[in-house]
Protein backbone atom coordinates (compact mmCIF):
# COMPACT_ATOMS: atom_id res chain seq x y z
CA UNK A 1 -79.08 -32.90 -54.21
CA UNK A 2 -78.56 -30.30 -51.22
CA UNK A 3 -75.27 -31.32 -49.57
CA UNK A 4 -75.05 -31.83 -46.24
CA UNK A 5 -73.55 -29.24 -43.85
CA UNK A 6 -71.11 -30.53 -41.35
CA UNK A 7 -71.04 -28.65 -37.85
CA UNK A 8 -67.68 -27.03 -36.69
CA UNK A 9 -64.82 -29.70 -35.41
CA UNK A 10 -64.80 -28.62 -31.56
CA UNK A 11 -62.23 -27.11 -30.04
CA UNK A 12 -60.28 -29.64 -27.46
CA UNK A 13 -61.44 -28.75 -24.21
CA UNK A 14 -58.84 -27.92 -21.37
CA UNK A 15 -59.18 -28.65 -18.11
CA UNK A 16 -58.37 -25.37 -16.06
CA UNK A 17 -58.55 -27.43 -12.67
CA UNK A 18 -55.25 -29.60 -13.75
CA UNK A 19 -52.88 -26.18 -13.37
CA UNK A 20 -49.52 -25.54 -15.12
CA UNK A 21 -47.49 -27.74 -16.86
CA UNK A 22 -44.91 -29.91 -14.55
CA UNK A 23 -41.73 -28.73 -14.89
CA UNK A 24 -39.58 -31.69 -16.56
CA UNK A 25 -36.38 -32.97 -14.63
CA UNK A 26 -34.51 -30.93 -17.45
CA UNK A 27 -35.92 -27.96 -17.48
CA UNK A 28 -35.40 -28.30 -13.54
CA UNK A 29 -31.86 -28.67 -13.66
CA UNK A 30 -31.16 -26.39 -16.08
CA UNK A 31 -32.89 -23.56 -14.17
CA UNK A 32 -31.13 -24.77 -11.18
CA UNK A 33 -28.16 -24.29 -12.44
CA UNK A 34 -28.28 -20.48 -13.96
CA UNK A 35 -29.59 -19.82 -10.38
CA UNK A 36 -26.50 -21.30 -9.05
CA UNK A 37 -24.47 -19.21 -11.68
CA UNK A 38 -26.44 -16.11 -10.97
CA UNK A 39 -25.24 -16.80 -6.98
CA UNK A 40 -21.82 -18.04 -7.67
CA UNK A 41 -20.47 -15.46 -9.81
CA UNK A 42 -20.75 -12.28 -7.32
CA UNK A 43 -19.14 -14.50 -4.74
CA UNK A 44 -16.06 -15.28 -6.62
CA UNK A 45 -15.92 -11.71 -7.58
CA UNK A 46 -15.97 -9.96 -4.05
CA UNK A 47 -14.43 -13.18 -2.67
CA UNK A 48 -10.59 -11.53 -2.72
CA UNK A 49 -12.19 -8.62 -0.97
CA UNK A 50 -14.60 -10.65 1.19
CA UNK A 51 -11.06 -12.46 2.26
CA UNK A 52 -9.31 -9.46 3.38
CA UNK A 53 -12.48 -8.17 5.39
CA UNK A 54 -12.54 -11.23 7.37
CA UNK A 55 -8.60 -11.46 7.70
CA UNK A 56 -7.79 -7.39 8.38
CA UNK A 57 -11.35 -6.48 9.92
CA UNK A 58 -13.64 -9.62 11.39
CA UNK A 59 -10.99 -11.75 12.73
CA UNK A 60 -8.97 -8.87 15.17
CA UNK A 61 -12.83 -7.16 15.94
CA UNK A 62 -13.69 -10.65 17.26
CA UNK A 63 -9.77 -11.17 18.86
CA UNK A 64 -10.04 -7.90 20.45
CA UNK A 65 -13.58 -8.57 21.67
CA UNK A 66 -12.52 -11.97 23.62
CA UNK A 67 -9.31 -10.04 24.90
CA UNK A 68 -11.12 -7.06 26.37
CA UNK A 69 -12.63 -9.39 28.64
CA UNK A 70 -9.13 -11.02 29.93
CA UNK A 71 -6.01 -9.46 31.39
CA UNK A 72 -3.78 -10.29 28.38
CA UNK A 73 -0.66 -8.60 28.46
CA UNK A 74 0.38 -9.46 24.69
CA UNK A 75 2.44 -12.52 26.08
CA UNK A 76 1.97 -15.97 28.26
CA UNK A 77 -1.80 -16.91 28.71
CA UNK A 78 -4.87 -13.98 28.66
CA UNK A 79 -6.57 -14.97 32.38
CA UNK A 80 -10.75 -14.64 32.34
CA UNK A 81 -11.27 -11.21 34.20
CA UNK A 82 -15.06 -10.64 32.89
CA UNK A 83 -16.02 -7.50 32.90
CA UNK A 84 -13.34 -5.64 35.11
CA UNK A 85 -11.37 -3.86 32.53
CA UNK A 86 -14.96 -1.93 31.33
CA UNK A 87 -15.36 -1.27 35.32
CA UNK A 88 -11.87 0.00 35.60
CA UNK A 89 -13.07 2.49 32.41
CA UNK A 90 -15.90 3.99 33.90
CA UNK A 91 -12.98 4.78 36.49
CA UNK A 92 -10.35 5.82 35.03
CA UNK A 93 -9.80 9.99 34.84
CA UNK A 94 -7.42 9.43 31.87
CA UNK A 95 -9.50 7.83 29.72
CA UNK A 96 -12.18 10.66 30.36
CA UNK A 97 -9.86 13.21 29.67
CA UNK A 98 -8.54 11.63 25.96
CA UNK A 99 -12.81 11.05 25.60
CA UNK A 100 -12.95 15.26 25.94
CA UNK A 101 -10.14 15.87 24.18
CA UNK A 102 -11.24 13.68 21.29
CA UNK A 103 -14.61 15.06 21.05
CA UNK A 104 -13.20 18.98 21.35
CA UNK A 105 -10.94 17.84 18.47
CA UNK A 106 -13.84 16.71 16.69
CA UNK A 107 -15.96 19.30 16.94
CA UNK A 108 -12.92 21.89 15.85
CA UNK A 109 -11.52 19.83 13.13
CA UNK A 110 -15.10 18.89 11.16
CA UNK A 111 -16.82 22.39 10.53
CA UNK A 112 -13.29 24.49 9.97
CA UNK A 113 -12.69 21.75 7.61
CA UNK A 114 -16.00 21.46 5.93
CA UNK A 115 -16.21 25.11 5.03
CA UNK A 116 -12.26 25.26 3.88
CA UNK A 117 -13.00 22.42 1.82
CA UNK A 118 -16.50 23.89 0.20
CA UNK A 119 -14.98 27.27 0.27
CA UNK A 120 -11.75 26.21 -2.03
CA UNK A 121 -14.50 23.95 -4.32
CA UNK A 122 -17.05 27.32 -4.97
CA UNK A 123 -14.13 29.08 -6.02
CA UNK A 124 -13.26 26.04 -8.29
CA UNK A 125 -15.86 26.10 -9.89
CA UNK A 126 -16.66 29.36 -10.26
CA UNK A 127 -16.39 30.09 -14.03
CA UNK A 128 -14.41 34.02 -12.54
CA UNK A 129 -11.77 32.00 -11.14
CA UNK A 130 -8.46 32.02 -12.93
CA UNK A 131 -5.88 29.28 -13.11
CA UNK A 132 -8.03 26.26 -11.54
CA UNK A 133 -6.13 23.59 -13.30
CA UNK A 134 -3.30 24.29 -11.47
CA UNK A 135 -5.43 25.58 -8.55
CA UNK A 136 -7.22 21.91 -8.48
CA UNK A 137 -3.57 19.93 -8.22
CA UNK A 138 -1.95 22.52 -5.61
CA UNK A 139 -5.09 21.81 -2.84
CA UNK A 140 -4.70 18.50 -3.32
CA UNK A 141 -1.23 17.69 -2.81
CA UNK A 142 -2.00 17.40 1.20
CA UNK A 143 -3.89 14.43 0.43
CA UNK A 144 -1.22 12.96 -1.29
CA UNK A 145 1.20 13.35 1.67
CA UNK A 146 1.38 10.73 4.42
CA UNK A 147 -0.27 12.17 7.88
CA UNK A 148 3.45 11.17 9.43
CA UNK A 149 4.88 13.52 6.59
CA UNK A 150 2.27 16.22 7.12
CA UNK A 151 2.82 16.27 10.95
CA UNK A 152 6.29 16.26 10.35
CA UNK A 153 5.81 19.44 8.15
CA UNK A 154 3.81 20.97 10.86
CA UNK A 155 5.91 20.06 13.63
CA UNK A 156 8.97 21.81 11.87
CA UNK A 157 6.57 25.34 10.70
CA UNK A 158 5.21 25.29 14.65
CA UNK A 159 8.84 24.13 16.56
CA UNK A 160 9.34 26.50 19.30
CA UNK A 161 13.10 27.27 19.15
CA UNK A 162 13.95 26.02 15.26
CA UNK A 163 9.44 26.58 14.34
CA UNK A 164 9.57 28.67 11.07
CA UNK A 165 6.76 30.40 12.47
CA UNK A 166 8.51 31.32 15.59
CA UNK A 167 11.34 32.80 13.81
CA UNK A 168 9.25 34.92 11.22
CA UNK A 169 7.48 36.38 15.12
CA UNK A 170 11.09 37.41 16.27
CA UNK A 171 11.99 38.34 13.47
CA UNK A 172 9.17 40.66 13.77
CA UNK A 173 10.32 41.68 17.06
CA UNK A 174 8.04 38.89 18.92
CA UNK A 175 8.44 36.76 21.32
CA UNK A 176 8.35 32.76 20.62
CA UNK A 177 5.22 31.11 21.26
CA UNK A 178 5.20 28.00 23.32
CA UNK A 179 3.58 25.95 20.52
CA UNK A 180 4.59 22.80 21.96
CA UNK A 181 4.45 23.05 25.69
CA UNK A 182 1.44 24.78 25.86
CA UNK A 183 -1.38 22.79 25.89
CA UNK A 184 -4.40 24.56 24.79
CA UNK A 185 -1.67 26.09 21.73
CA UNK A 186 -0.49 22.35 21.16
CA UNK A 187 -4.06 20.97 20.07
CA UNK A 188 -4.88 24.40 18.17
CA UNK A 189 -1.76 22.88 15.68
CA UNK A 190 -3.14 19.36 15.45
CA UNK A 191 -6.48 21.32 14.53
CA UNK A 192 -5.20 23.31 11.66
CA UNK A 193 -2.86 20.77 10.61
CA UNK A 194 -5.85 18.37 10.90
CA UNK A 195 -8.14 20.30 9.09
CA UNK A 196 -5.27 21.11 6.31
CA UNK A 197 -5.16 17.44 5.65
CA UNK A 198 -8.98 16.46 5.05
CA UNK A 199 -9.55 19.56 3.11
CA UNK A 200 -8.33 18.08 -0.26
CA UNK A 201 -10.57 15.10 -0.66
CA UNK A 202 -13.24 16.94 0.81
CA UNK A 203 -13.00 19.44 -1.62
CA UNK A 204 -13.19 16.84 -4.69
CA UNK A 205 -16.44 15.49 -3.35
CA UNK A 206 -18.01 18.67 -3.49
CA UNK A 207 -16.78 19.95 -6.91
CA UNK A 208 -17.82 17.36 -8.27
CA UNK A 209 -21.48 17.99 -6.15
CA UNK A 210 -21.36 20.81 -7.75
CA UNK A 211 -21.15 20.50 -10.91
CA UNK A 212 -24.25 18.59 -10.92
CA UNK A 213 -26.73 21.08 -9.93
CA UNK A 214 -28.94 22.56 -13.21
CA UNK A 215 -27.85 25.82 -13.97
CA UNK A 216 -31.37 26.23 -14.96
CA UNK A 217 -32.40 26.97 -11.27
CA UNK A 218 -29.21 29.56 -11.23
CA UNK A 219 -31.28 31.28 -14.49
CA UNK A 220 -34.06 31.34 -12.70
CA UNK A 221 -33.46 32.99 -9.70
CA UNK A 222 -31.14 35.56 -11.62
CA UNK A 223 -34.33 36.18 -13.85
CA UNK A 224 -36.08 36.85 -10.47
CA UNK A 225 -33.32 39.03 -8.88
CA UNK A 226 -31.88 37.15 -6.23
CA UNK A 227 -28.21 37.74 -5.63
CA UNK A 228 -25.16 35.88 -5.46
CA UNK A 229 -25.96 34.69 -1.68
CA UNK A 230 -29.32 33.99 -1.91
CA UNK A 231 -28.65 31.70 -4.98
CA UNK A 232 -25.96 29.88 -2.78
CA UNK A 233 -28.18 29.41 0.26
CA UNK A 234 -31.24 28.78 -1.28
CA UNK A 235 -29.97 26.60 -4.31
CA UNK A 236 -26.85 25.40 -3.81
CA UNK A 237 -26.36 24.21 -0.23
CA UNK A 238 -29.97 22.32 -0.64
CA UNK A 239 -28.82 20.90 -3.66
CA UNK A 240 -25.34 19.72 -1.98
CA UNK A 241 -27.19 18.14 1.22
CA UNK A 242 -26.44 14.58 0.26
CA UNK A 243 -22.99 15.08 -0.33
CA UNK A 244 -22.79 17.11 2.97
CA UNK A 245 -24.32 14.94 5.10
CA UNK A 246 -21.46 12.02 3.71
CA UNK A 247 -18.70 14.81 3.84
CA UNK A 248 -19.78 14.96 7.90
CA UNK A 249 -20.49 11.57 8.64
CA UNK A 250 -16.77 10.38 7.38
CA UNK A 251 -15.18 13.77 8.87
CA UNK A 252 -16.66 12.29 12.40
CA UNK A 253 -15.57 9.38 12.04
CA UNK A 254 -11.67 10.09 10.49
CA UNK A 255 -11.58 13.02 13.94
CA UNK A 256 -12.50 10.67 15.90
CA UNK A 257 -9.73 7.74 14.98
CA UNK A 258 -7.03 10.59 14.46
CA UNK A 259 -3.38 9.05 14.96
CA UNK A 260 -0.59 9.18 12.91
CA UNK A 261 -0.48 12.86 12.63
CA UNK A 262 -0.79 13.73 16.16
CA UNK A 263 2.09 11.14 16.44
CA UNK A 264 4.33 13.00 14.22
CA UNK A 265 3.04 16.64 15.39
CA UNK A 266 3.74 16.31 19.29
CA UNK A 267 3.05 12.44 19.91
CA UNK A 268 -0.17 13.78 21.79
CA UNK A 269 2.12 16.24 24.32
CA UNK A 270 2.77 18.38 26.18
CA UNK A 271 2.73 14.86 28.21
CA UNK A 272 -0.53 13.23 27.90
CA UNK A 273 -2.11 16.75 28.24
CA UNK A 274 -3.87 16.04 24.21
CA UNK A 275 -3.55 12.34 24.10
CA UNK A 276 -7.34 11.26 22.11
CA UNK A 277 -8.51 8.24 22.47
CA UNK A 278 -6.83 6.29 19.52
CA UNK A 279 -3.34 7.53 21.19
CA UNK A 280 -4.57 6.64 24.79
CA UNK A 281 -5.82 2.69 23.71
CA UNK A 282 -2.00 2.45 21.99
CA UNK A 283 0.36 3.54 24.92
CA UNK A 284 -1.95 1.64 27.01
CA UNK A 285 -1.95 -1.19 25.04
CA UNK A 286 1.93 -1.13 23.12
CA UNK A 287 3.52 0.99 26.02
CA UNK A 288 2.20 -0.37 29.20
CA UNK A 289 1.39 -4.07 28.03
CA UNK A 290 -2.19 -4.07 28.93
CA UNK A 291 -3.71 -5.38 25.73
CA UNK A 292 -7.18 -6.71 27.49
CA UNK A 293 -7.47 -3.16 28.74
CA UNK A 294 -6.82 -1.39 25.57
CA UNK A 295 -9.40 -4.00 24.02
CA UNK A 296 -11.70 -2.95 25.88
CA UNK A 297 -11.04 1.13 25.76
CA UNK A 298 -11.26 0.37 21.61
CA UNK A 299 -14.69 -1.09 21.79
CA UNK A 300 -15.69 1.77 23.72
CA UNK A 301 -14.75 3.66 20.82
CA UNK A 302 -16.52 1.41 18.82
CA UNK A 303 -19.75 1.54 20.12
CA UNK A 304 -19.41 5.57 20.32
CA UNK A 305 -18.77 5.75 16.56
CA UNK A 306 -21.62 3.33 15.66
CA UNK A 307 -23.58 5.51 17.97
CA UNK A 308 -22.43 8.93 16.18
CA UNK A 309 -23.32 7.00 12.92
CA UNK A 310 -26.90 5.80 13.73
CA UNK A 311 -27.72 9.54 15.24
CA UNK A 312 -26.08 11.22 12.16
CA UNK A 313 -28.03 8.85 9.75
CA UNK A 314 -31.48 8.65 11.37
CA UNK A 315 -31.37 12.74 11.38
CA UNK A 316 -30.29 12.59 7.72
CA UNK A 317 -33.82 10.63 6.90
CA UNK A 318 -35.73 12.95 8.86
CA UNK A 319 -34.88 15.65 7.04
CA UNK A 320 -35.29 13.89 3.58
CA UNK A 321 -39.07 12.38 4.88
């Protein structure tokens, strides 16, 4: 008897047209709810810092803004005045004259203090260089000093009849030097004491920049002859751009909002002669009571940081595309 041969059970056919599986009310909530988690968490952690951005930055930007278009004078009601106070700006020969002193500061205090502060991190790391422990600690000690300290400091070295520097010149057989009266000689101090300050956290940043370029390339080129200069410009400053291009951008912007230490140094004297902008918005505002005024001299300055910003980084992707 031949037995009989059964076909193959078929496999249960599945309908591709239906599409996935609904998603059950469980499964729902449950994915809702690590999404939630996922969102909540980062807001409770940056919400302390989220806090003190509103309270210390959002909230006075947004004051400031509604007062630069009133004549507030920091008491009784702020009367609607539109846009006069920007009108009486475009006017006003002292405010153009703290604009061009703040931008000659600037452009004094950012390169002397870019290539102090790369200068004292090459010979940092420089494996020839003795003592860089204590080396390290000594350059940054002006960091650690308040700018009201510092310009204290540098008002007593550059006094003009108890200066230290004045008495070493007639002791010398000099004559004093007007430090503080003389205007041109006045801002020279603020620059060096200026560019003494930012130096030391300048400095770290590109230590530790350097550190991380590959010796390898350094093998290299010494394998192919190229001296201690060519190595530097060809290896080491291209390799450094990024941190550059930061070290600059924040240098601009700390130049440009420079107050406490010309306050201690000469409280922007001779006169007004180097008042910057930062010390022209705050006598105009604290001094003379014209807080809509001053509102509107500090967005000014606003708008020509974000402007220095935008320039600096749309020429810093240029060069990397």
């Amino acid at each position: 008897m031949v037995d009989s041969i059964h076909p193959p059970a078929e496999a249960p056919s599945i309908d591709v047209r239906r599409g996935p599986e609904p998603v059950r009310p469980r499964q729902r909530r449950w994915r809702l709810r690590r999404r939630n988690r996922y969102i909540a968490a980062p807001l409770v952690l940056i919400s302390i810092n989220l806090l003190l951005f509103v309270t210390f930055f959002v909230w006075p930007a947004v004051t400031g803004l509604v007062y630069s278009f009133t004549s507030y004078t920091g008491v009784g009601p702020a009367p609607y005045v539109g846009l006069d106070n920007y009108q009486r700006l475009l006017e006003d020969e002292a405010f153009y004259a703290a604009l061009i002193r703040t931008l000659i500061f600037t452009a004094a205090v950012v390169p002397l203090t870019i290539l102090l502060s790369l200068g004292t991190a090459v010979l940092l790391v420089t494996p020839y260089t003795k003592g860089k422990s204590l080396a390290r600690v000594v350059f940054f000690l002006p960091w650690l000093i308040s700018p009201i300290i510092a310009g204290v400091i540098w008002r007593w070295m550059f006094g003009e009849n108890f200066g230290l520097v004045n008495y070493l010149i007639v002791s010398l057989g000099g004559e004093e030097v007007p430090w503080q009266s003389n205007a041109n000689l006045s801002l020279f101090v603020v620059i060096i004491a200026a560019a003494w300050v930012n130096t030391a956290f300048n400095m770290l940043l590109f230590v530790a920049a350097l550190k991380n370029v590959p010796t390898v390339y350094y093998e290299a080129a010494s394998l192919d002859g190229a001296g201690s200069w060519a190595k530097f410009r060809n290896i080491t400053l291209p390799a450094i751009a990024p941190t550059t291009f930061i070290v600059v951008l924040l240098s601009v912007l700390h130049s440009m909002k420079e107050y406490a230490l010309i306050r201690a140094l000469n409280e922007g004297g001779p006169g007004t002669a180097n008042n910057l902008l930062v010390q022209y918005i705050y006598k105009t505002g604290f001094e003379r009571a014209q807080i809509g005024y001053a509102s509107a001299a500090s967005f000014v300055l606003m708008l020509i940081l974000m402007i220095v910003a935008v320039v600096q980084l749309s020429m810093n992707r240029r060069k990397e595309s």
